[in-house]
C-alpha atoms as a PDB file:
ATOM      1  CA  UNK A   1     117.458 -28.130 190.338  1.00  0.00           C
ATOM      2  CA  UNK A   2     114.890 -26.748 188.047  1.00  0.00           C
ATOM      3  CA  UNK A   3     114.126 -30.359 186.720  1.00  0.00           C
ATOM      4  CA  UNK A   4     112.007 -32.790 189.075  1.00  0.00           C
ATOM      5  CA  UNK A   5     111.951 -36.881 188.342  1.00  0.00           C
ATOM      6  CA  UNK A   6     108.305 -37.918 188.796  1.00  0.00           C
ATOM      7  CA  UNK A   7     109.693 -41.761 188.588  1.00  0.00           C
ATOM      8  CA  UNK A   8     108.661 -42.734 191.476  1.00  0.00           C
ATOM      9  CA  UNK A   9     104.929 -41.424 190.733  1.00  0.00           C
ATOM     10  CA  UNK A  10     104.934 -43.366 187.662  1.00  0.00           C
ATOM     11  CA  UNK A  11     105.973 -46.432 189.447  1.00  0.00           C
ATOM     12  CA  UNK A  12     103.101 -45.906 191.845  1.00  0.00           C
ATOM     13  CA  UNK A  13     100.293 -45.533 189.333  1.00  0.00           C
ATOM     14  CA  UNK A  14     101.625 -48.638 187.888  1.00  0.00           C
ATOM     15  CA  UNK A  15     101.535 -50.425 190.949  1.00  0.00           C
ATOM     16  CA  UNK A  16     105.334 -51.591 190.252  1.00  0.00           C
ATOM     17  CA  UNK A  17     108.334 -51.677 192.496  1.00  0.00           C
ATOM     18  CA  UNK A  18     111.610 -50.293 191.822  1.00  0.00           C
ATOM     19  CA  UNK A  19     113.324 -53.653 191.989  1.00  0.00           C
ATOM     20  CA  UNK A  20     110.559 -54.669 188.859  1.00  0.00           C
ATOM     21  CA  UNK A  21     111.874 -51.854 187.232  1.00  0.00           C
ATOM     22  CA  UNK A  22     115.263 -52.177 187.444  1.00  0.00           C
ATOM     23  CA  UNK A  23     114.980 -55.704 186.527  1.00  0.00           C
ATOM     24  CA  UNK A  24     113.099 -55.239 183.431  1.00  0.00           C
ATOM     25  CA  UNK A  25     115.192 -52.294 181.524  1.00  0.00           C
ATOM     26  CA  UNK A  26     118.352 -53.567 182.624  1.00  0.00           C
ATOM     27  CA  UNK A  27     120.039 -51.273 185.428  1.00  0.00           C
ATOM     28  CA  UNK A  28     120.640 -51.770 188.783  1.00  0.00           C
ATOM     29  CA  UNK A  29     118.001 -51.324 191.646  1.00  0.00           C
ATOM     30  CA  UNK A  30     120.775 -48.440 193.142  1.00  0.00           C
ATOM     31  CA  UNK A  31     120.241 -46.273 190.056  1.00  0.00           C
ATOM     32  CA  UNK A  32     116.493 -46.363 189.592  1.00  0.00           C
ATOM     33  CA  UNK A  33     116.952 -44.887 193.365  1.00  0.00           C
ATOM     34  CA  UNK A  34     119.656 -42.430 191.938  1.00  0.00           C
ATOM     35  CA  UNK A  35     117.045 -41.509 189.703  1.00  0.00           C
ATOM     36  CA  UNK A  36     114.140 -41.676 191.377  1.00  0.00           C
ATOM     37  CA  UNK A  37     115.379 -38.990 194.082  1.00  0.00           C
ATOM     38  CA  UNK A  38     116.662 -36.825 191.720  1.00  0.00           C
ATOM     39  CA  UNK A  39     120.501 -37.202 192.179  1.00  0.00           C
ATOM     40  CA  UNK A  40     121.260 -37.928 188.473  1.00  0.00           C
ATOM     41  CA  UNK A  41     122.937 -35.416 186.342  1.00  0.00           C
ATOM     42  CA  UNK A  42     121.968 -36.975 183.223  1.00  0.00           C
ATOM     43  CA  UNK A  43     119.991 -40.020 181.703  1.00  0.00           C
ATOM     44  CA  UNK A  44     120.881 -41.731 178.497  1.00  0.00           C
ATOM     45  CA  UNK A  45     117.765 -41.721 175.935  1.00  0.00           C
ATOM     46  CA  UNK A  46     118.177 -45.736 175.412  1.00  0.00           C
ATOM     47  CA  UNK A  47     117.476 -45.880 179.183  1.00  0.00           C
ATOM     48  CA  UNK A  48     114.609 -43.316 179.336  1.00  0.00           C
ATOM     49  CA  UNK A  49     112.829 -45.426 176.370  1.00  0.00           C
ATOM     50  CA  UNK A  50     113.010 -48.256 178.240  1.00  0.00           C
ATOM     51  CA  UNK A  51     111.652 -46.737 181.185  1.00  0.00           C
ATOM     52  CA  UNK A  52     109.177 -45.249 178.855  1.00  0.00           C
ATOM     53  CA  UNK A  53     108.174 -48.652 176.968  1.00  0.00           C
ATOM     54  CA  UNK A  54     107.856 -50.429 180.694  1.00  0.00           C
ATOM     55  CA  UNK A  55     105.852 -48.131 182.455  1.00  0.00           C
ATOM     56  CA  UNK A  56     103.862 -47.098 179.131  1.00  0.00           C
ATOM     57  CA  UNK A  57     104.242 -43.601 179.333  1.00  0.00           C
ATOM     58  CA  UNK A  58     105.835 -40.576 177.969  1.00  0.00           C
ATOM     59  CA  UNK A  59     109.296 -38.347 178.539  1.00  0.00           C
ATOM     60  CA  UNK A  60     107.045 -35.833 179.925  1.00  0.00           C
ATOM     61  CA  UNK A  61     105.499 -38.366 182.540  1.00  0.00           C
ATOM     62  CA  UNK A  62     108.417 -38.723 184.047  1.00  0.00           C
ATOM     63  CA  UNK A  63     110.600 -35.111 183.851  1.00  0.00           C
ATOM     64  CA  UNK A  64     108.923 -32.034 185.012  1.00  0.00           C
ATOM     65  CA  UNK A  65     110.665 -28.402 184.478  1.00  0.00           C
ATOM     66  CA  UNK A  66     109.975 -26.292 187.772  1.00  0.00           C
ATOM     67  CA  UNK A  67     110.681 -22.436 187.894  1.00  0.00           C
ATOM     68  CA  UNK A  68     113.174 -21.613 189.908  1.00  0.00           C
ATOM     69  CA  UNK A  69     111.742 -18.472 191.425  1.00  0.00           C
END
């Protein structure tokens, strides 16, 4: 898929755990791992401003378009 999560490299410069994650925007631990490993079709914008506001970053922080070829 042309568009890479970069969650988990967020989560890492934060020095935060998925679990502190989940627990602070409100979804489970499960689908911060969905998301993290790129198995997620789609995101809701509520959730990606959360994830946003907690990890104090933007969109672009976290989604990455990669060429194909």
């Amino acid at each position: 898929m042309p568009i890479v999560v970069n969650l988990d490299v967020m989560l890492a410069k934060r020095k935060m755990r998925s679990k502190e994650l989940a627990q602070r925007i409100g979804i489970t631990e499960q689908n911060v791992s969905l998301l993290k490993s790129g198995k997620v079709k789609g995101i809701r914008f509520e959730t990606l401003a959360k994830i946003c506001a907690v990890l104090e970053c933007q969109p672009g922080d976290l989604l990455e378009y990669v060429s194909p070829e």
